[in-house]
N, C-alpha and C. Protein backbone atom coordinates (compact mmCIF):
# COMPACT_ATOMS: atom_id res chain seq x y z
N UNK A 1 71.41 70.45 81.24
CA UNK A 1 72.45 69.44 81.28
C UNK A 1 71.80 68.05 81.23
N UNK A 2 72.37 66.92 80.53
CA UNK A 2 71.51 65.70 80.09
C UNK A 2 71.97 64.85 81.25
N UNK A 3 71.31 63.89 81.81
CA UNK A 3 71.57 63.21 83.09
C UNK A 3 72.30 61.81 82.54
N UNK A 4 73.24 61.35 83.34
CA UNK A 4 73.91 60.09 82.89
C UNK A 4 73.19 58.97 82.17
N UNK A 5 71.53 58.46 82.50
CA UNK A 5 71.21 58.16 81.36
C UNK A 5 71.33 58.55 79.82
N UNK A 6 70.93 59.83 79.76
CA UNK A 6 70.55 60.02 78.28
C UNK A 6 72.38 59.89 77.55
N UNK A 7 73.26 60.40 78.99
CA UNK A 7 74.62 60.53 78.44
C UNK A 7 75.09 58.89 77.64
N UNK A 8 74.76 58.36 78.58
CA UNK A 8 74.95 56.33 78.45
C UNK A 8 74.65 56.70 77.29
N UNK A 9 72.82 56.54 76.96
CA UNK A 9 72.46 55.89 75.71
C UNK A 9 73.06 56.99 74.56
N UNK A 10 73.98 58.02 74.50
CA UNK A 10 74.22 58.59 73.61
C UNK A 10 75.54 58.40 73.24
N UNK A 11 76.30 57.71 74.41
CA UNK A 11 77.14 56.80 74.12
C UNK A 11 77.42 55.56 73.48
N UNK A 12 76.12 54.74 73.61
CA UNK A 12 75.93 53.56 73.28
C UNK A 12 75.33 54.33 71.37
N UNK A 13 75.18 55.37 70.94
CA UNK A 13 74.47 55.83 69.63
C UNK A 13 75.44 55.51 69.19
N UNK A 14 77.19 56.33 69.45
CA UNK A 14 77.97 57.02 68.93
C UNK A 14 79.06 55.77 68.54
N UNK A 15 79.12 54.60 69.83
CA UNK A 15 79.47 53.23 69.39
C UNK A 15 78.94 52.84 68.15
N UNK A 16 78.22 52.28 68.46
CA UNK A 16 77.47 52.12 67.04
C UNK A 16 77.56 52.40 65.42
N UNK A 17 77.34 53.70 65.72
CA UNK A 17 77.80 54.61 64.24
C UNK A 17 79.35 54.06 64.41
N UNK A 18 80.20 54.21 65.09
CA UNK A 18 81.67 54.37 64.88
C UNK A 18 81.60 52.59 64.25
N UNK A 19 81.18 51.72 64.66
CA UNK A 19 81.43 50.61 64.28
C UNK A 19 80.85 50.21 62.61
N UNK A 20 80.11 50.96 62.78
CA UNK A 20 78.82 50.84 61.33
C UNK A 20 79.76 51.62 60.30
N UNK A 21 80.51 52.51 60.47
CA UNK A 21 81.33 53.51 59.42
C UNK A 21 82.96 52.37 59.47
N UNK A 22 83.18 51.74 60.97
CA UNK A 22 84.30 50.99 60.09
C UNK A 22 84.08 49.73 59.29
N UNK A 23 82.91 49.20 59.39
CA UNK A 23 82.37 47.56 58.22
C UNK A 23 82.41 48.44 56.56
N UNK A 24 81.56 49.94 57.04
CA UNK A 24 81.68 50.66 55.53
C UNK A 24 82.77 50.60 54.85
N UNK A 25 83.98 51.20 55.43
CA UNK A 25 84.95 51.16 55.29
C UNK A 25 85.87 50.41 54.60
N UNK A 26 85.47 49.24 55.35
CA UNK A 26 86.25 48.15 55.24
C UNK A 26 85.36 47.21 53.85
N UNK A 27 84.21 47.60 53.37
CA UNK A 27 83.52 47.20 52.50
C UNK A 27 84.01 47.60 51.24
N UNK A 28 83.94 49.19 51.40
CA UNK A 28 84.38 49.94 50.55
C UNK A 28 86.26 50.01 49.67
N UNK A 29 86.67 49.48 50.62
CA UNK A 29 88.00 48.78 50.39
C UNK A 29 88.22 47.62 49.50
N UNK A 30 87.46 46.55 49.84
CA UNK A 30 87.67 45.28 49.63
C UNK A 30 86.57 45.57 47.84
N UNK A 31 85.89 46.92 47.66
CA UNK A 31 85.49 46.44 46.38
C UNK A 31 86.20 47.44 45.15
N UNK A 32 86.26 46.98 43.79
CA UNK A 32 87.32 47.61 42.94
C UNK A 32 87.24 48.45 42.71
N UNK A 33 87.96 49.65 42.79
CA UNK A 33 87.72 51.14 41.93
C UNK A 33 86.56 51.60 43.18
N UNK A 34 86.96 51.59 44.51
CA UNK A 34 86.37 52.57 45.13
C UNK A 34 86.63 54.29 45.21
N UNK A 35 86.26 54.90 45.70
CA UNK A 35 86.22 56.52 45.77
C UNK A 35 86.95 56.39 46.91
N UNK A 36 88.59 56.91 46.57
CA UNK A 36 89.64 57.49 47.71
C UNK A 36 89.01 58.61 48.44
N UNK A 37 87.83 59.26 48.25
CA UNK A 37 87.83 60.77 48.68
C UNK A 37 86.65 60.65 49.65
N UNK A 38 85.88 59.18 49.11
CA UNK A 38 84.78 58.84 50.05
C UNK A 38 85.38 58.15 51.43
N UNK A 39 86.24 57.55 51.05
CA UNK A 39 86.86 56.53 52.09
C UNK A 39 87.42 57.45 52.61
N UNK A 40 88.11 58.60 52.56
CA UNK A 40 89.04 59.40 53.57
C UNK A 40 88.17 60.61 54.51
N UNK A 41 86.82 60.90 53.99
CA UNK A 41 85.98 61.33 54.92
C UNK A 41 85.06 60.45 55.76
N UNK A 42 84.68 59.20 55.31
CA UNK A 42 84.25 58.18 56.61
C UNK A 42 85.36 57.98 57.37
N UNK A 43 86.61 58.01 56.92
CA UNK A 43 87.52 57.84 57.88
C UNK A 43 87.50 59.09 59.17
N UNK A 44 87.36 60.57 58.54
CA UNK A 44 87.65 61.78 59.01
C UNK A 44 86.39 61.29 59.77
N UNK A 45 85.22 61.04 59.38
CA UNK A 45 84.16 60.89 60.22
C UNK A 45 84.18 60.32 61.31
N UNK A 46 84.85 58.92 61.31
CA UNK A 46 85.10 58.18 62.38
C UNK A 46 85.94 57.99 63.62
N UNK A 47 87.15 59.05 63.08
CA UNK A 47 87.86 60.00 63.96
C UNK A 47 87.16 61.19 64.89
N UNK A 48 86.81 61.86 64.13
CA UNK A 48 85.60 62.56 64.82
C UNK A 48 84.86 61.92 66.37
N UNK A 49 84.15 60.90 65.82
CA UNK A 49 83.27 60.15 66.22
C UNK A 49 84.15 59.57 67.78
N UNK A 50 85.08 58.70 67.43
CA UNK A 50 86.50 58.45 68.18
C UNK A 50 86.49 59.25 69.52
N UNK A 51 86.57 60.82 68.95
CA UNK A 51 87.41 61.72 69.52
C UNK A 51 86.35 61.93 70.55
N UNK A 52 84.94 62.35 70.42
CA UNK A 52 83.51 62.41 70.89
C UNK A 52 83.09 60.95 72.06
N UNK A 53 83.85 59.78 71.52
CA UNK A 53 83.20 58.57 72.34
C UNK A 53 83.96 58.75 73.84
N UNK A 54 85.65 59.31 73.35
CA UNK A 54 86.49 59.63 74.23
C UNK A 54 86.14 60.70 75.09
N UNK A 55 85.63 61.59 75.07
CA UNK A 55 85.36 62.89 75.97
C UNK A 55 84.24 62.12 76.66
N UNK A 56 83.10 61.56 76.15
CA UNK A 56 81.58 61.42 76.95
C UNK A 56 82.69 60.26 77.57
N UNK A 57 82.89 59.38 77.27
CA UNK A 57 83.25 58.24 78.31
C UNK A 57 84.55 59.12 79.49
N UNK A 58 85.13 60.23 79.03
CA UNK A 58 85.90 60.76 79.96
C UNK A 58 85.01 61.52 80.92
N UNK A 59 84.18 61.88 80.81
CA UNK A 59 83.04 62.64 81.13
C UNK A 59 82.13 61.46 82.46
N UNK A 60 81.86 60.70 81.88
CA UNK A 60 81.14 59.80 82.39
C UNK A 60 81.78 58.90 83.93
N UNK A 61 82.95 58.13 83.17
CA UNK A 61 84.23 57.74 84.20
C UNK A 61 85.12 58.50 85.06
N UNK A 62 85.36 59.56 85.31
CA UNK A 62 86.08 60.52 85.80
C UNK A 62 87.41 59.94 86.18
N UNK A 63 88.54 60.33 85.92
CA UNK A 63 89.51 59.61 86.55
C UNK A 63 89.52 59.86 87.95
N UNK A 64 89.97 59.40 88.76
CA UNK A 64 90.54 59.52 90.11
C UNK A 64 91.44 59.43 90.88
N UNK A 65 92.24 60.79 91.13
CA UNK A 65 93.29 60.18 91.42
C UNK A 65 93.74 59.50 92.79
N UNK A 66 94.32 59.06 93.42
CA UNK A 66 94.28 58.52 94.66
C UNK A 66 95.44 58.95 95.21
C-alpha cells in the first residue's frame, strides 16, 4: 500500500496531465480541420483522469461525518 506521500505526489501527476490534455484540447479546437475522433478520446482521457483525481483525493480527504 503507497503511503500518503507517494499518494500526494501521484495526485499532483494526475493534475497535471488532466490540465495538459485540456490546453490540448482546447488547441486542437481553435485549429482548422482538426480530428473529431482525436479530440473525443483526449476528452474520454480526461474524464478518466477526472474520475481517478476524484477517488485519490476521496481517498486522501475522507469525509467525516459529524
Amino acid at each position: 500500500m503507497p503511503d500518503q506521500e507517494e499518494l500526494h505526489q501521484r495526485l499532483i501527476e494526475l493534475k497535471t496531465e488532466h490540465r495538459d490534455l485540456d490546453m490540448a484540447i482546447a488547441t486542437l479546437l481553435a485549429a482548422s480541420g482538426y480530428d473529431p475522433l482525436q479530440v473525443q478520446r483526449l476528452k474520454k482521457r480526461k474524464l478518466a483522469l477526472k474520475d481517478l483525481i476524484t477517488r485519490l483525493e476521496s481517498y486522501l480527504l475522507p469525509d467525516i461525518i459529524a
